[in-house]
Protein backbone atom coordinates (compact mmCIF):
# COMPACT_ATOMS: atom_id res chain seq x y z
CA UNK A 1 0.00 0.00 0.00
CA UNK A 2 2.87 2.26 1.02
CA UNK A 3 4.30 1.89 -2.28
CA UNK A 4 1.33 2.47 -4.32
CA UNK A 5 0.45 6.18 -2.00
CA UNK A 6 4.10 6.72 -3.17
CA UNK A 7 3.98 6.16 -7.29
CA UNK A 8 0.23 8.18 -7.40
CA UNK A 9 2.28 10.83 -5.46
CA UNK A 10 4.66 11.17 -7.74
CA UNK A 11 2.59 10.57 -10.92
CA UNK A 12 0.32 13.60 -9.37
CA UNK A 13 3.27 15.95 -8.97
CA UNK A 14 4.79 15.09 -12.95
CA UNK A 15 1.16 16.01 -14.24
CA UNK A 16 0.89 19.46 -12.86
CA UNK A 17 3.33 20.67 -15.15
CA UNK A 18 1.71 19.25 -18.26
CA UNK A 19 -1.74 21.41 -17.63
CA UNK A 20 0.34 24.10 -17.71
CA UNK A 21 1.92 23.21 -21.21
CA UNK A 22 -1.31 22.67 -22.69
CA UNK A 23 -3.21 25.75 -21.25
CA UNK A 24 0.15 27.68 -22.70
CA UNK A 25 -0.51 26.17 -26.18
CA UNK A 26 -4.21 26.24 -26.27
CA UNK A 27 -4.94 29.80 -24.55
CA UNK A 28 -3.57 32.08 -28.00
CA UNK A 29 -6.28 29.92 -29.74
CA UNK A 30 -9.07 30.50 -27.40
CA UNK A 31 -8.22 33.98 -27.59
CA UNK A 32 -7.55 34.34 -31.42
CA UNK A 33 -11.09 33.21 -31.78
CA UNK A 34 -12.55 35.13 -29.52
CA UNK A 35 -11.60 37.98 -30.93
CA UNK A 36 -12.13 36.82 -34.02
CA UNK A 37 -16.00 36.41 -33.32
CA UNK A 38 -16.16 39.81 -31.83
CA UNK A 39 -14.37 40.89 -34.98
CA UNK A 40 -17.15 38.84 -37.04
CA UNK A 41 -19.68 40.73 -34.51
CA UNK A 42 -18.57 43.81 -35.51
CA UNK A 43 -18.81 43.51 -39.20
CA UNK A 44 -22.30 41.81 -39.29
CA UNK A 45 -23.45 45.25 -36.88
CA UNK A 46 -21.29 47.57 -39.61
CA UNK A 47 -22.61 46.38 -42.71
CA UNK A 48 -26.16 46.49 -41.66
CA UNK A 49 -25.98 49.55 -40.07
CA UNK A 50 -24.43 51.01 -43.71
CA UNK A 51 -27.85 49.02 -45.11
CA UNK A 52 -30.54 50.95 -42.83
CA UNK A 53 -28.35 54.57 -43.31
CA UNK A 54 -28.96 53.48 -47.23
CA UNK A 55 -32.85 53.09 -46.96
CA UNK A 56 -33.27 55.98 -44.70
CA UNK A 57 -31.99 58.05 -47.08
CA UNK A 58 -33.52 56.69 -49.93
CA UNK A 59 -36.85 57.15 -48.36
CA UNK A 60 -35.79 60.58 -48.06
CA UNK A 61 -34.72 60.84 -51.28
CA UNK A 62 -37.94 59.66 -52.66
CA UNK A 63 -39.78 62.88 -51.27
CA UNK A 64 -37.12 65.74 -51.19
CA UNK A 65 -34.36 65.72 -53.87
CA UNK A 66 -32.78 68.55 -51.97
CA UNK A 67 -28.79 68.27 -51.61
CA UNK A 68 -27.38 71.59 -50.20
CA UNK A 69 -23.72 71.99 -51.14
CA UNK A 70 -22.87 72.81 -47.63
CA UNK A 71 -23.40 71.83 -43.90
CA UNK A 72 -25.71 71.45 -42.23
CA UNK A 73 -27.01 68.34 -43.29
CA UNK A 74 -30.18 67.84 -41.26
CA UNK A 75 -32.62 64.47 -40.70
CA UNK A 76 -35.14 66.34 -38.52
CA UNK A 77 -38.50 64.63 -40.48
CA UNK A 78 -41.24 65.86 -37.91
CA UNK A 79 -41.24 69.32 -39.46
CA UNK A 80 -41.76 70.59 -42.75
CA UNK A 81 -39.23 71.86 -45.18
CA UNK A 82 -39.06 75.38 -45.16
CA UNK A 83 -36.29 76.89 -46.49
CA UNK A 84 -34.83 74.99 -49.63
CA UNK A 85 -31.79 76.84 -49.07
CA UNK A 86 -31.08 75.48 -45.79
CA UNK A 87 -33.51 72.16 -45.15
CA UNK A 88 -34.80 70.23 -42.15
CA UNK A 89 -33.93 67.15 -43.08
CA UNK A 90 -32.06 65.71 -46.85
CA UNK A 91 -31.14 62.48 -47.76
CA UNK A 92 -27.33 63.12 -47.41
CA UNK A 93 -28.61 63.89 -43.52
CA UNK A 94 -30.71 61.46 -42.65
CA UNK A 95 -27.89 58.87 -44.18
CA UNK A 96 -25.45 60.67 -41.68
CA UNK A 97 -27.83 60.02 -39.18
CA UNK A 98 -28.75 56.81 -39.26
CA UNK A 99 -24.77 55.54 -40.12
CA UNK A 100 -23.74 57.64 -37.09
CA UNK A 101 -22.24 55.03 -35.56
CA UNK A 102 -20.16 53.75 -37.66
CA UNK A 103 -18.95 57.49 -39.06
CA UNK A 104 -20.90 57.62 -42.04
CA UNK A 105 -19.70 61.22 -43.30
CA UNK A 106 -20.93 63.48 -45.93
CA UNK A 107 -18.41 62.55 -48.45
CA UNK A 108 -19.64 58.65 -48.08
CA UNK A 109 -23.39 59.30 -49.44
CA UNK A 110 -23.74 59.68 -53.39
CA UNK A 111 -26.64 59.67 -55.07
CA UNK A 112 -27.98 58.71 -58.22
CA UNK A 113 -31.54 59.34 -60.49
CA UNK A 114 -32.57 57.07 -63.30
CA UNK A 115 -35.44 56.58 -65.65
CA UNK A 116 -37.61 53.02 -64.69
CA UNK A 117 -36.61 49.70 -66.96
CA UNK A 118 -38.79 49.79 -70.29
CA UNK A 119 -40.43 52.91 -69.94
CA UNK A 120 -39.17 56.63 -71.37
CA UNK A 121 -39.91 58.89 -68.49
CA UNK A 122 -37.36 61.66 -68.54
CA UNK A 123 -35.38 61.80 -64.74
CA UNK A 124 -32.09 63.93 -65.83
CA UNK A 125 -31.83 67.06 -65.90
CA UNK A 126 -35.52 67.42 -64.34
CA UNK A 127 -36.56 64.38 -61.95
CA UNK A 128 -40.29 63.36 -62.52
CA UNK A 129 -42.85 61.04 -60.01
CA UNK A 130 -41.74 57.52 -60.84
CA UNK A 131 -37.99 58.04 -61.49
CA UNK A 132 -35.72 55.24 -59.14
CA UNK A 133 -33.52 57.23 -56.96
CA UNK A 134 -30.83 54.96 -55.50
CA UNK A 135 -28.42 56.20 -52.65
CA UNK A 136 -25.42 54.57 -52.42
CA UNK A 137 -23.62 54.65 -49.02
CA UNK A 138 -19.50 53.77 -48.40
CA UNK A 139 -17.53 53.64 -45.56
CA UNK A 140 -14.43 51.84 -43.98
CA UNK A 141 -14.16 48.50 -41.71
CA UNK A 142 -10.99 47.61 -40.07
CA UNK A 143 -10.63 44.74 -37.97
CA UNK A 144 -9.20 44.86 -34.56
CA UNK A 145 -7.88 41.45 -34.39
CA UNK A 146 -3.99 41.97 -34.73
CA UNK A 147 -4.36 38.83 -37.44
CA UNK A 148 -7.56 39.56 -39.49
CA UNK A 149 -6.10 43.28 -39.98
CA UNK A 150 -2.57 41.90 -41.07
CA UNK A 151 -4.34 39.48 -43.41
CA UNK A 152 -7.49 40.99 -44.31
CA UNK A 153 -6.75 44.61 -44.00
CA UNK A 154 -9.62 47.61 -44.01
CA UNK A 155 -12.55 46.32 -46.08
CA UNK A 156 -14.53 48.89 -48.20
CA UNK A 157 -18.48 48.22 -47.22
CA UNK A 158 -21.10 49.86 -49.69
CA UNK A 159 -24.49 49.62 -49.24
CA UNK A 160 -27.43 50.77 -52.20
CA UNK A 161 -30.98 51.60 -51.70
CA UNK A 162 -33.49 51.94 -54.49
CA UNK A 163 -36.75 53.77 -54.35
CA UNK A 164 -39.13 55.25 -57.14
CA UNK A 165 -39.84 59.24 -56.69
CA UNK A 166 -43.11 59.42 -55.34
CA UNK A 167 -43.22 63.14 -55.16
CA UNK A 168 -40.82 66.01 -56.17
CA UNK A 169 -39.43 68.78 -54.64
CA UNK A 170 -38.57 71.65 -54.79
């Protein structure tokens, strides 16, 4: 008996150094995909907040073809357009608004007016009821995973929104 308590002793003693071996080797996986997931995470909540910032100002665009040249850029829907010089709310706004988040900027909203497939309604230079008005919305992802950004790099995310005119103005 004595010399069985003394081999389990000894066998116990030689195996605490091998958990630490293997936690040592496994741990930079665990964490390499954990941070991989939250990397993952983060794209999936980037690219569909570029989607909604696209529809939002499509919608927009659909009612008020306004784009001032300058700031500010408002979303403020609940009141009524007053000035067309200097808007409540444009599409380039409501874009920046809804892409907040993820620094949607001025620069990354372009839009775009074309005439419906098979038909010969005129949308350029004057935009008519029934032209398709699609908003286009860019913007930068960069991973934070030291791995995925050596590999991968920044990814360019665009998002498109397409919408027939259902009124014009101004």
């Amino acid at each position: 008996m004595t010399n069985l308590r003394l081999h389990l002793r000894r066998h116990r003693a030689d195996g605490r150094g091998q958990s630490l071996v293997e936690f040592a080797v496994v741990f930079p996986l665990i964490a390499l995909l954990a941070f991989a997931f939250i990397d993952i995470g983060r794209a999936v909540f980037t690219v569909n907040t570029l989607a909604n910032a696209a529809r939002e100002a499509s919608r927009v665009a659909a009612v008020n073809q306004l784009d001032p040249a300058s700031a500010p850029w408002n979303c403020n829907a609940n009141r009524p357009v007053e000035s067309v010089t200097s808007p409540n709310w444009t599409f380039r706004g409501c874009a920046m608004t809804a892409g907040a988040t993820i620094g949607v900027g001025p620069a990354d909203v372009s839009v775009s007016y074309a005439r419906p497939p098979g038909t010969s309604l005129s949308c350029s230079p004057t935009r008519n009821v029934g032209c398709i008005v699609t908003v286009t919305v860019v913007t930068t992802f960069d991973p934070i995973t030291p791995v995925a950004g050596t590999l991968i790099g920044s990814l360019s995310l665009t998002a498109s929104s397409q919408m027939p005119i259902e009124r014009t103005f101004p």
